[in-house]
PDB file of N, CA and C in Angstrom:
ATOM      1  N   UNK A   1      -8.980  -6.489  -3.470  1.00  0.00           N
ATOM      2  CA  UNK A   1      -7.598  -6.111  -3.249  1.00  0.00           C
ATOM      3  C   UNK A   1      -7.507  -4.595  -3.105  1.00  0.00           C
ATOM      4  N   UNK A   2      -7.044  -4.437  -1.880  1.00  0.00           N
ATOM      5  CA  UNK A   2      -6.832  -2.911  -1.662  1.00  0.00           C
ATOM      6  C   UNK A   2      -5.694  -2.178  -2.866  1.00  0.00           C
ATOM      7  N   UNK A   3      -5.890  -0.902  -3.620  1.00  0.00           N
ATOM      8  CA  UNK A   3      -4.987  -0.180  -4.106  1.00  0.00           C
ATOM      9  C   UNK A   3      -3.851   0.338  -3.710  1.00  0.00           C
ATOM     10  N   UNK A   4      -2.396  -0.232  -4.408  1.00  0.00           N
ATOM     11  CA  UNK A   4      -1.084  -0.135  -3.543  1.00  0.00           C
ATOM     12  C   UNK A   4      -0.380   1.188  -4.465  1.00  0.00           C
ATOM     13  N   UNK A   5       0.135   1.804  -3.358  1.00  0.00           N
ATOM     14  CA  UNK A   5       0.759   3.124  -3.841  1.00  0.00           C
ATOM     15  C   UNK A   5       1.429   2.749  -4.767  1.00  0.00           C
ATOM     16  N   UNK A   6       1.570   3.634  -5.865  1.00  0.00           N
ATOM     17  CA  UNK A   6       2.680   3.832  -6.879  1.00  0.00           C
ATOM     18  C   UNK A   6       3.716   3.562  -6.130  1.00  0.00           C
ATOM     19  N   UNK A   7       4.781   2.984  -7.598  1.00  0.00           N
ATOM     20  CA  UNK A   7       6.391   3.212  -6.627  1.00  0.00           C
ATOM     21  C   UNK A   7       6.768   4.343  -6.742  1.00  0.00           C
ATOM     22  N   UNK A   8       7.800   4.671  -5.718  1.00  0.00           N
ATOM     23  CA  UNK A   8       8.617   5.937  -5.602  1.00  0.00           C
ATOM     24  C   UNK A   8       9.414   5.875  -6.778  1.00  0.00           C
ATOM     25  N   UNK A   9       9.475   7.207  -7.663  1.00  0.00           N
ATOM     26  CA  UNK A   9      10.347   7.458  -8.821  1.00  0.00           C
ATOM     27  C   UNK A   9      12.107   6.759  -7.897  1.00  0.00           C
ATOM     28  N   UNK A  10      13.134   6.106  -9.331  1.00  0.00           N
ATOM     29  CA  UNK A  10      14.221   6.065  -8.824  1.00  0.00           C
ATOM     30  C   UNK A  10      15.351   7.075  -9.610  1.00  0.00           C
ATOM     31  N   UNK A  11      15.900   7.756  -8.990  1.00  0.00           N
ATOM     32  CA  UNK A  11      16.898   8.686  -8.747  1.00  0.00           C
ATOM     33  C   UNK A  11      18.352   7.978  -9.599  1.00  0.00           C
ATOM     34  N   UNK A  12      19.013   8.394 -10.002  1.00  0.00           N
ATOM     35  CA  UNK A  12      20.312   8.370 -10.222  1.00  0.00           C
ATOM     36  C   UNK A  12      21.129   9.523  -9.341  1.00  0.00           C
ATOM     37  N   UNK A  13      21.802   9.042  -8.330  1.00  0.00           N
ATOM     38  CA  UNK A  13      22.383  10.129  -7.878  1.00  0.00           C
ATOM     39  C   UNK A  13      23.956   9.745  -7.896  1.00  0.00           C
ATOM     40  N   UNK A  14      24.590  10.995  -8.221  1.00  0.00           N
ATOM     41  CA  UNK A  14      25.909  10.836  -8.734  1.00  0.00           C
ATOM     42  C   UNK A  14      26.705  12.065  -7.464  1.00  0.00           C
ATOM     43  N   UNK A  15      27.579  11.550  -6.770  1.00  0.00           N
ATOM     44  CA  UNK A  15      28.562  12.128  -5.688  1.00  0.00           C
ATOM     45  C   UNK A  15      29.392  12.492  -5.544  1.00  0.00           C
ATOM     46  N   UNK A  16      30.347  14.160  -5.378  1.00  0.00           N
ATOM     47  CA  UNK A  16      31.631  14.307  -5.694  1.00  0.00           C
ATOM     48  C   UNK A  16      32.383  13.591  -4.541  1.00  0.00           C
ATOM     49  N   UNK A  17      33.759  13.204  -5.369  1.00  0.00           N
ATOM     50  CA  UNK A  17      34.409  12.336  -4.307  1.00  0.00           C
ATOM     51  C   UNK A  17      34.877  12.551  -2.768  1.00  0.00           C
ATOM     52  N   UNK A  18      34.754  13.452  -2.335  1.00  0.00           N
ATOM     53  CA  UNK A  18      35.364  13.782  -1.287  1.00  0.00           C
ATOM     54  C   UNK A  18      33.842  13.536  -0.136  1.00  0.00           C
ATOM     55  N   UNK A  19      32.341  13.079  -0.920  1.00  0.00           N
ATOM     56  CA  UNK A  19      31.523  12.564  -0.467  1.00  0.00           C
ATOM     57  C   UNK A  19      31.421  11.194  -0.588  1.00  0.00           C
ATOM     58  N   UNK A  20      31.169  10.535  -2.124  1.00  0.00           N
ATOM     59  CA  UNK A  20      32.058   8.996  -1.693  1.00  0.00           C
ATOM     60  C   UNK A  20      32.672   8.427  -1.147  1.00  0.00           C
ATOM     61  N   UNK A  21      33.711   9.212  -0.523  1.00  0.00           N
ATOM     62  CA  UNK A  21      34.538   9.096   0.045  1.00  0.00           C
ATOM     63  C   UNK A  21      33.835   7.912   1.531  1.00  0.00           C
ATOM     64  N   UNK A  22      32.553   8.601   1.567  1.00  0.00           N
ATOM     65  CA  UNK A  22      31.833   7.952   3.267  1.00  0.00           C
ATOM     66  C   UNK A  22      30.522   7.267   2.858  1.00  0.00           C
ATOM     67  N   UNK A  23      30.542   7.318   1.538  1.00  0.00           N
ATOM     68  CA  UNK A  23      29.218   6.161   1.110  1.00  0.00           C
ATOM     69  C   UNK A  23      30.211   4.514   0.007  1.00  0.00           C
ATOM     70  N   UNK A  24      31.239   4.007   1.214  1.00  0.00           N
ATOM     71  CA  UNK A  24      31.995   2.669   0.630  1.00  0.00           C
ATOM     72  C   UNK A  24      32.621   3.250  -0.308  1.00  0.00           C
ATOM     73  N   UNK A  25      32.994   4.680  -0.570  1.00  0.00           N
ATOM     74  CA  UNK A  25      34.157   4.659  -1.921  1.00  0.00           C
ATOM     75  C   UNK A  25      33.091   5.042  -3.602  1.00  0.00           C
ATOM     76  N   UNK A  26      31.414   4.955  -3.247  1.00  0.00           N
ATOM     77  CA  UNK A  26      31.188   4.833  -4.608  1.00  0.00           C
ATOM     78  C   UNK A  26      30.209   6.319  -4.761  1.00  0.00           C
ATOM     79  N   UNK A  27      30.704   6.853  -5.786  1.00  0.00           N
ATOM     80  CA  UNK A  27      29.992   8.119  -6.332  1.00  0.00           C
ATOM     81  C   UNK A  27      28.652   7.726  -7.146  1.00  0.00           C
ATOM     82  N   UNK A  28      28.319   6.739  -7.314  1.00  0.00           N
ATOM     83  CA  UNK A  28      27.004   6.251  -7.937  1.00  0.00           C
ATOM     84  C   UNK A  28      26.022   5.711  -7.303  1.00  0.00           C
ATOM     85  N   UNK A  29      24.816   6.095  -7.167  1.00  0.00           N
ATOM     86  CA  UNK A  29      23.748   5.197  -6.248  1.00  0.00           C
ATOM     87  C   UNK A  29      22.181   5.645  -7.065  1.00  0.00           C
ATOM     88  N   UNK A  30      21.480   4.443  -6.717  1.00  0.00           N
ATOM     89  CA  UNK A  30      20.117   4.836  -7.542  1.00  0.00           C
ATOM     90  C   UNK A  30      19.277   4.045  -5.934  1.00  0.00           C
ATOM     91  N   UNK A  31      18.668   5.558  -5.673  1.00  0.00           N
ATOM     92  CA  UNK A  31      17.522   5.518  -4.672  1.00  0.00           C
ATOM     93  C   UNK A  31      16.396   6.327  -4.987  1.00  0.00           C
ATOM     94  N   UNK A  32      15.457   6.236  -4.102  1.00  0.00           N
ATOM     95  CA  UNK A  32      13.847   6.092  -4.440  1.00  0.00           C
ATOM     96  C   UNK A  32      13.555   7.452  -3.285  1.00  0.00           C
ATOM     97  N   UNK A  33      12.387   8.466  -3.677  1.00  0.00           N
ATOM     98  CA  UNK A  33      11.919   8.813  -3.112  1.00  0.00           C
ATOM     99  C   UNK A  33      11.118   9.814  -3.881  1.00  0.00           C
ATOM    100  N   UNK A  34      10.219  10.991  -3.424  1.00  0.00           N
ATOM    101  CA  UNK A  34       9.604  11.812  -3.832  1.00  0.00           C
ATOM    102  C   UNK A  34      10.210  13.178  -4.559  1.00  0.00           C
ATOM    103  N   UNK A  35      10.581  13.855  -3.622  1.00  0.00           N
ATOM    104  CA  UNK A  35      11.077  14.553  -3.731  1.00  0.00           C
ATOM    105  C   UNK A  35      13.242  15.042  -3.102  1.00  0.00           C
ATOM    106  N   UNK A  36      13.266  15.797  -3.582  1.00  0.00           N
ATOM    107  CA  UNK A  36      15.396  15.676  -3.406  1.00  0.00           C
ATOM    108  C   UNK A  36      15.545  15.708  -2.218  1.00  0.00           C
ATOM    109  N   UNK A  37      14.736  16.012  -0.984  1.00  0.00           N
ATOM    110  CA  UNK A  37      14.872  15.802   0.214  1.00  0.00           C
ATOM    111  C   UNK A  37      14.594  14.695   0.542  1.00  0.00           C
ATOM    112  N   UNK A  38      13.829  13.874   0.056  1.00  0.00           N
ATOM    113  CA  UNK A  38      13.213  12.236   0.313  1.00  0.00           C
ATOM    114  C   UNK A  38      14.487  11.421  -0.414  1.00  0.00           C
ATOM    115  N   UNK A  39      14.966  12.101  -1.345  1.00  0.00           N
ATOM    116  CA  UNK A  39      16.498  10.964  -1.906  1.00  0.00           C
ATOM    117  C   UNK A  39      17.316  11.086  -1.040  1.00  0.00           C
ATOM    118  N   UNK A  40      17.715  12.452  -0.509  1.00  0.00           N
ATOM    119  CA  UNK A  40      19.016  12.927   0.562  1.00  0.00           C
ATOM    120  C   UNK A  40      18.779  11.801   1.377  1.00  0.00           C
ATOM    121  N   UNK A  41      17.143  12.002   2.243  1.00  0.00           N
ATOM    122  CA  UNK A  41      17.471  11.328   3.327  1.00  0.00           C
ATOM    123  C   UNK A  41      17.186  10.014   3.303  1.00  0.00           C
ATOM    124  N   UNK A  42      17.045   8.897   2.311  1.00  0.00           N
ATOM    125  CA  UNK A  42      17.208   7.780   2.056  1.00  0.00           C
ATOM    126  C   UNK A  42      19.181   7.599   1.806  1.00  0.00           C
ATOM    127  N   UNK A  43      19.830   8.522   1.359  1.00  0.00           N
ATOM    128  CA  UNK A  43      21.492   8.393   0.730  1.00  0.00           C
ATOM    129  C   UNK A  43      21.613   8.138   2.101  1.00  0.00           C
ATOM    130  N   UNK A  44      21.271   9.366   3.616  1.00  0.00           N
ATOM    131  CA  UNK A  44      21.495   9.146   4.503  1.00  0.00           C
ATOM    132  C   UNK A  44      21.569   8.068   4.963  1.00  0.00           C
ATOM    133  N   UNK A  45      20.010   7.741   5.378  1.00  0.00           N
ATOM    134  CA  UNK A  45      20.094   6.542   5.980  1.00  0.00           C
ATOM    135  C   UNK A  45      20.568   5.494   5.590  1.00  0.00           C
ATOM    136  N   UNK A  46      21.268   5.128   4.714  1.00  0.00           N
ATOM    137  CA  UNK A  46      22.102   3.959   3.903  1.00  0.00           C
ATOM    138  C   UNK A  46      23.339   4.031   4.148  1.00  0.00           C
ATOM    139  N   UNK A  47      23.941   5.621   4.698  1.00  0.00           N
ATOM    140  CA  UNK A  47      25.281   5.621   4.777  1.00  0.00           C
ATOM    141  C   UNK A  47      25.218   7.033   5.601  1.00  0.00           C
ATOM    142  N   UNK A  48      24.980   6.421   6.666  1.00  0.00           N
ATOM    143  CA  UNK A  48      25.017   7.371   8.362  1.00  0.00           C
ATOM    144  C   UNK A  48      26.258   8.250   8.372  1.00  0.00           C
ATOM    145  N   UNK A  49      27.501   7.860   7.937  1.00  0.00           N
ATOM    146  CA  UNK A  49      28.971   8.697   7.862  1.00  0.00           C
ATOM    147  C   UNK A  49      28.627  10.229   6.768  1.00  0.00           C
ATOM    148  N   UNK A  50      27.598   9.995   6.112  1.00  0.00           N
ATOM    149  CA  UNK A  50      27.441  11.180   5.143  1.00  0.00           C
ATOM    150  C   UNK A  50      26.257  11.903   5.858  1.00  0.00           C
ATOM    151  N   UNK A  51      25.613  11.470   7.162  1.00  0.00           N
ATOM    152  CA  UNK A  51      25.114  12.444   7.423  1.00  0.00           C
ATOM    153  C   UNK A  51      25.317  13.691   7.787  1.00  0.00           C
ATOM    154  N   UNK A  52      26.633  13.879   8.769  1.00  0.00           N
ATOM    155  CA  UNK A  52      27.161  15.015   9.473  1.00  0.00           C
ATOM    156  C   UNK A  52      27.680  15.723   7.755  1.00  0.00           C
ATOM    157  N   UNK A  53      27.956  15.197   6.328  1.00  0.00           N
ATOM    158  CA  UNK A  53      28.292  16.211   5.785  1.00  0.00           C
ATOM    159  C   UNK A  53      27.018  16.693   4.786  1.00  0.00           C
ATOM    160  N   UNK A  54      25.843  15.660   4.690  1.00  0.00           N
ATOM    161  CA  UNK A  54      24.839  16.828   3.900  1.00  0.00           C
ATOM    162  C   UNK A  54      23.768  17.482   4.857  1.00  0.00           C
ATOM    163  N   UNK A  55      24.150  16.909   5.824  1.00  0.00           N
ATOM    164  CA  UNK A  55      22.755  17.608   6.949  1.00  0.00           C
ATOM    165  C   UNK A  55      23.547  18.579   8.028  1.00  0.00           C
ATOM    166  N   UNK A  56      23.201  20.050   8.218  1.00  0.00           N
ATOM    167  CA  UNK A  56      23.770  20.535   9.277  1.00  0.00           C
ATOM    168  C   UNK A  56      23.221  19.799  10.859  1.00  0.00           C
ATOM    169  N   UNK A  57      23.525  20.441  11.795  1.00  0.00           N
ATOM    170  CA  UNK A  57      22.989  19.866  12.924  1.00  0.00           C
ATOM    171  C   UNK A  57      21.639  20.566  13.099  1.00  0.00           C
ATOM    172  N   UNK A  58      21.365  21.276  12.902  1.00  0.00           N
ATOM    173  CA  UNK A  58      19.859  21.488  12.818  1.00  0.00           C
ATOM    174  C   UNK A  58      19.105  20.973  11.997  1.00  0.00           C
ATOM    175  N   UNK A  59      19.977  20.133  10.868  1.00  0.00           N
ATOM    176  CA  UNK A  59      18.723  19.154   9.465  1.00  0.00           C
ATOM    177  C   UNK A  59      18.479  20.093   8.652  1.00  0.00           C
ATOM    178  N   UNK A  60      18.995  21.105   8.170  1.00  0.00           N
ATOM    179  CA  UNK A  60      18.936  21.835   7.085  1.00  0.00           C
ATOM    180  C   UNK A  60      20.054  21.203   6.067  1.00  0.00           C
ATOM    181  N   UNK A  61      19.765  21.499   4.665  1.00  0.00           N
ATOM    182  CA  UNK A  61      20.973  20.560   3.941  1.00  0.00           C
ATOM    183  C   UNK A  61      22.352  21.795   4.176  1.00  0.00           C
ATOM    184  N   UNK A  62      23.729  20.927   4.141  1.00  0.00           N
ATOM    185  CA  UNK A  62      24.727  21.901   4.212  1.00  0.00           C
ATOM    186  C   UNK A  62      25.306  23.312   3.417  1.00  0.00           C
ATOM    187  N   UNK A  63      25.168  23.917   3.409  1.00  0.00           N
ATOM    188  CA  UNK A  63      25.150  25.583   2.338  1.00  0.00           C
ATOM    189  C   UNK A  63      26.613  25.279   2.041  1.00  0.00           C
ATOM    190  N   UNK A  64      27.338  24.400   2.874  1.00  0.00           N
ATOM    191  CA  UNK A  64      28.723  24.159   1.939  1.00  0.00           C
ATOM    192  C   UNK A  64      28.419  23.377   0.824  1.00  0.00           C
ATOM    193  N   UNK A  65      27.525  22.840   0.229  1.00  0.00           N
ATOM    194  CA  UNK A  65      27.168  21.902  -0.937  1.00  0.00           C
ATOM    195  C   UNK A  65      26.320  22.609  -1.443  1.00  0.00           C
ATOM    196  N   UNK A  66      26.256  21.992  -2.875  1.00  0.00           N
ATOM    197  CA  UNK A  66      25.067  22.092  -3.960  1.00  0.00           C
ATOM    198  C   UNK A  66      25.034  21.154  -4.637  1.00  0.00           C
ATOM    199  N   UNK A  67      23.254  21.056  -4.498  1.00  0.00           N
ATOM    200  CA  UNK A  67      22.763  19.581  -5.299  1.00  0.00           C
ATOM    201  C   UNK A  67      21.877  20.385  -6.451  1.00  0.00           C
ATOM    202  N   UNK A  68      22.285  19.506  -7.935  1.00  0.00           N
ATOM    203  CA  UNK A  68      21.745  19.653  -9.070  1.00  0.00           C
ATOM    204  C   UNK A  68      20.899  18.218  -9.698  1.00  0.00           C
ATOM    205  N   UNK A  69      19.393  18.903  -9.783  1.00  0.00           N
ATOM    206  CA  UNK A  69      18.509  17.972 -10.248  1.00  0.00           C
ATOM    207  C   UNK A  69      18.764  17.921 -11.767  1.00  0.00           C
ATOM    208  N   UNK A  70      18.936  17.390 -12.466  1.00  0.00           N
ATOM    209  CA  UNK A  70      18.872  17.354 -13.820  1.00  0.00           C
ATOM    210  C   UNK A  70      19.675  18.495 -14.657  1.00  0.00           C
ATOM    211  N   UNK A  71      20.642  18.960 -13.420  1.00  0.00           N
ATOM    212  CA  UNK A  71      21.671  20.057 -14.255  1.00  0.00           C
ATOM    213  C   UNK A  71      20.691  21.288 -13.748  1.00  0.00           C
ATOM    214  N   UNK A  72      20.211  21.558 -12.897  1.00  0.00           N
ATOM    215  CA  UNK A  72      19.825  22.773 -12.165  1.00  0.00           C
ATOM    216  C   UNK A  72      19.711  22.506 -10.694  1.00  0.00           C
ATOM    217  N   UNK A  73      19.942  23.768 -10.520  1.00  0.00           N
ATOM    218  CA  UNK A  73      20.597  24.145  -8.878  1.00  0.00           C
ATOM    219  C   UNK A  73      18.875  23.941  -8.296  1.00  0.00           C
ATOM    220  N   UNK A  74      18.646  23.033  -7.835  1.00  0.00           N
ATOM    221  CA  UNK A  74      17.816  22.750  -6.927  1.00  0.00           C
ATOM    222  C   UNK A  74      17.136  23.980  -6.062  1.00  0.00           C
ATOM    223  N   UNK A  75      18.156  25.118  -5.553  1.00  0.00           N
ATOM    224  CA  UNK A  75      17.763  26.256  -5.214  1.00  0.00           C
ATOM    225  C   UNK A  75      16.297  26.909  -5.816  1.00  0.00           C
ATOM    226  N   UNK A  76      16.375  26.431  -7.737  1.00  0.00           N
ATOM    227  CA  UNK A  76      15.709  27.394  -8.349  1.00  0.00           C
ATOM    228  C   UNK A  76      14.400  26.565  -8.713  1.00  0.00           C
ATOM    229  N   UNK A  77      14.416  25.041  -8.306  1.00  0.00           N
ATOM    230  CA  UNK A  77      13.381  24.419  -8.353  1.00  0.00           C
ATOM    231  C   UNK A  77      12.484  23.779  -7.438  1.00  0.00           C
ATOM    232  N   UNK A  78      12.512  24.456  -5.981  1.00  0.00           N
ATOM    233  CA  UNK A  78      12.185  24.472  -4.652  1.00  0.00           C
ATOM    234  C   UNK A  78      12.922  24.193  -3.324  1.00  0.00           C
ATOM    235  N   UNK A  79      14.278  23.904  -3.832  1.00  0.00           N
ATOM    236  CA  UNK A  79      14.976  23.267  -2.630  1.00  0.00           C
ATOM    237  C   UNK A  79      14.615  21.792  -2.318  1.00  0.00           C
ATOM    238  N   UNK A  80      14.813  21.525  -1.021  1.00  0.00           N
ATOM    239  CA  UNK A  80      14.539  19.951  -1.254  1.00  0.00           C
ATOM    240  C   UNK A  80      13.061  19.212  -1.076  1.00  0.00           C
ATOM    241  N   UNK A  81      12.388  20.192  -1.374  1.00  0.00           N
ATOM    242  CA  UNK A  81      11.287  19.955  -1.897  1.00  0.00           C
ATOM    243  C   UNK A  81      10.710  19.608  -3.858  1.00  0.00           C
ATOM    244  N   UNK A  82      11.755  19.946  -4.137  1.00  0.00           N
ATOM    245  CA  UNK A  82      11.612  19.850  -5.594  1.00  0.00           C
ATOM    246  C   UNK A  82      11.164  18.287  -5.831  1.00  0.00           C
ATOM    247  N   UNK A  83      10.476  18.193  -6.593  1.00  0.00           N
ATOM    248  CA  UNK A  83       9.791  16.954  -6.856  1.00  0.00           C
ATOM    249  C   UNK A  83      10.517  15.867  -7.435  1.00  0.00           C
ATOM    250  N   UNK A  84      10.943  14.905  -7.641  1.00  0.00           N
ATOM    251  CA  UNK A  84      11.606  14.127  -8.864  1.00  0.00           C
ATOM    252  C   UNK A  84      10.828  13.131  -9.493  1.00  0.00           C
ATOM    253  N   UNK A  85      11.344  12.660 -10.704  1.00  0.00           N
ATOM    254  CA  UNK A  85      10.492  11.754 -11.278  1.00  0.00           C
ATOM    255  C   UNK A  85      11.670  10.471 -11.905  1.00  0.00           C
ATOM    256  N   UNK A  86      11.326   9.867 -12.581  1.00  0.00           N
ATOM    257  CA  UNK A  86      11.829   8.605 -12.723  1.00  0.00           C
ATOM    258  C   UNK A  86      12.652   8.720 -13.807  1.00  0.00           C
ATOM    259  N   UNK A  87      14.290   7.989 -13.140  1.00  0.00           N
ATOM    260  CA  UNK A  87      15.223   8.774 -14.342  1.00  0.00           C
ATOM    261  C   UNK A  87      15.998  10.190 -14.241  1.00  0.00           C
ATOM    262  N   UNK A  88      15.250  10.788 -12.836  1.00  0.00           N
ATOM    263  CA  UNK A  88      16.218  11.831 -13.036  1.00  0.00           C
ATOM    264  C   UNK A  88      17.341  11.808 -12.647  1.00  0.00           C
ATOM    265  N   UNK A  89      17.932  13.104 -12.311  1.00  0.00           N
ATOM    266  CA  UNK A  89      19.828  12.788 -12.125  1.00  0.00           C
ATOM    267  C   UNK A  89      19.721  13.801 -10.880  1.00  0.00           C
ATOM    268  N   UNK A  90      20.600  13.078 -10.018  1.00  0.00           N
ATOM    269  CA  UNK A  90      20.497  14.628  -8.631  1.00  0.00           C
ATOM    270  C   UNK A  90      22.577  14.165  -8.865  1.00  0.00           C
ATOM    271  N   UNK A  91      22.936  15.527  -8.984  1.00  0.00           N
ATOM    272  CA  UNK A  91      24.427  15.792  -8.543  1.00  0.00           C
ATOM    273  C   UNK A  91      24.318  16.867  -7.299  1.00  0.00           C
ATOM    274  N   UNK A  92      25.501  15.987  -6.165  1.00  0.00           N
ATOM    275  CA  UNK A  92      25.773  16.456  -4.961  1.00  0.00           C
ATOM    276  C   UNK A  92      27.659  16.644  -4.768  1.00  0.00           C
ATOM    277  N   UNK A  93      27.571  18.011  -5.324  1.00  0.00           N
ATOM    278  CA  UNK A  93      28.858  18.167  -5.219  1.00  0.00           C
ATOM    279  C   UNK A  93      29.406  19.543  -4.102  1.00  0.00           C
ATOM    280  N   UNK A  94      30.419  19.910  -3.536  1.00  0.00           N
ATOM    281  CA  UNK A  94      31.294  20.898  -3.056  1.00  0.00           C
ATOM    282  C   UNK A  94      30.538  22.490  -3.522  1.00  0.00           C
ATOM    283  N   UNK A  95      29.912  23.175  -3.187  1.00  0.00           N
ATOM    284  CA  UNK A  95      29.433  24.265  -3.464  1.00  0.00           C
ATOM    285  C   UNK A  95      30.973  25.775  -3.468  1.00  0.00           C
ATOM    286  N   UNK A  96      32.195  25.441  -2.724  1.00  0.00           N
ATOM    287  CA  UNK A  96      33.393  25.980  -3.385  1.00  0.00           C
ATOM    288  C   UNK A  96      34.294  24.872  -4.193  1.00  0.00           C
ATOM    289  N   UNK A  97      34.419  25.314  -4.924  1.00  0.00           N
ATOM    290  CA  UNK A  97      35.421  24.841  -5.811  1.00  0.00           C
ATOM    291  C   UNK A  97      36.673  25.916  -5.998  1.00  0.00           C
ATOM    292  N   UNK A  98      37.637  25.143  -5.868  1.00  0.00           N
ATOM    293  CA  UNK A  98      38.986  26.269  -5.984  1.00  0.00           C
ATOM    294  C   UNK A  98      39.955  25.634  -7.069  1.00  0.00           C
ATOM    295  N   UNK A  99      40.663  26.517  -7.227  1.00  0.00           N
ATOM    296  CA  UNK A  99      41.894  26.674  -8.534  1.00  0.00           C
ATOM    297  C   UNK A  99      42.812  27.209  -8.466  1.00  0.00           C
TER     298      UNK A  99
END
């Protein structure tokens, strides 16, 4: 029997609403991938309406957002290259917030 890859760590990813808004209404989803760019673009492909808002048109993630791995700005833990592991938490919320 050939040796089968590990599974992909699964993600808890939690969505501010005005992004739920285009993934059926729900701010909660648990998907699989390597790293926070491998979760993004699995959220994507599950819910095509949220692509135009986390992907610019060139496929860079949108600088109007910020995603937090485990309560840190992803910025400071490679961007979406940062690794994840099983159990972690990615928050994808509004990078302005106003008052």
């Amino acid at each position: 029997m050939k040796n089968a890859l590990p599974p992909r760590p699964t993600v808890q990813v939690h969505l501010a609403q005005i992004l739920a808004d285009h993934a059926e209404g729900r701010a909660e989803h648990r998907l699989s991938g390597d790293t926070v760019g491998q979760v993004l673009a699995a959220l994507t492909a599950r819910y095509p309406d949220l692509r135009a808002w986390i992907w610019t048109a060139q496929g860079a993630f949108n600088p109007m957002l910020a995603a937090f791995l485990n309560q840190e700005n992803i910025a400071q833990l490679g961007g979406l290259d940062a690794p994840v592991g099983e159990g972690d938490e990615l928050m994808v919320v509004s990078a302005l917030e106003g008052g």
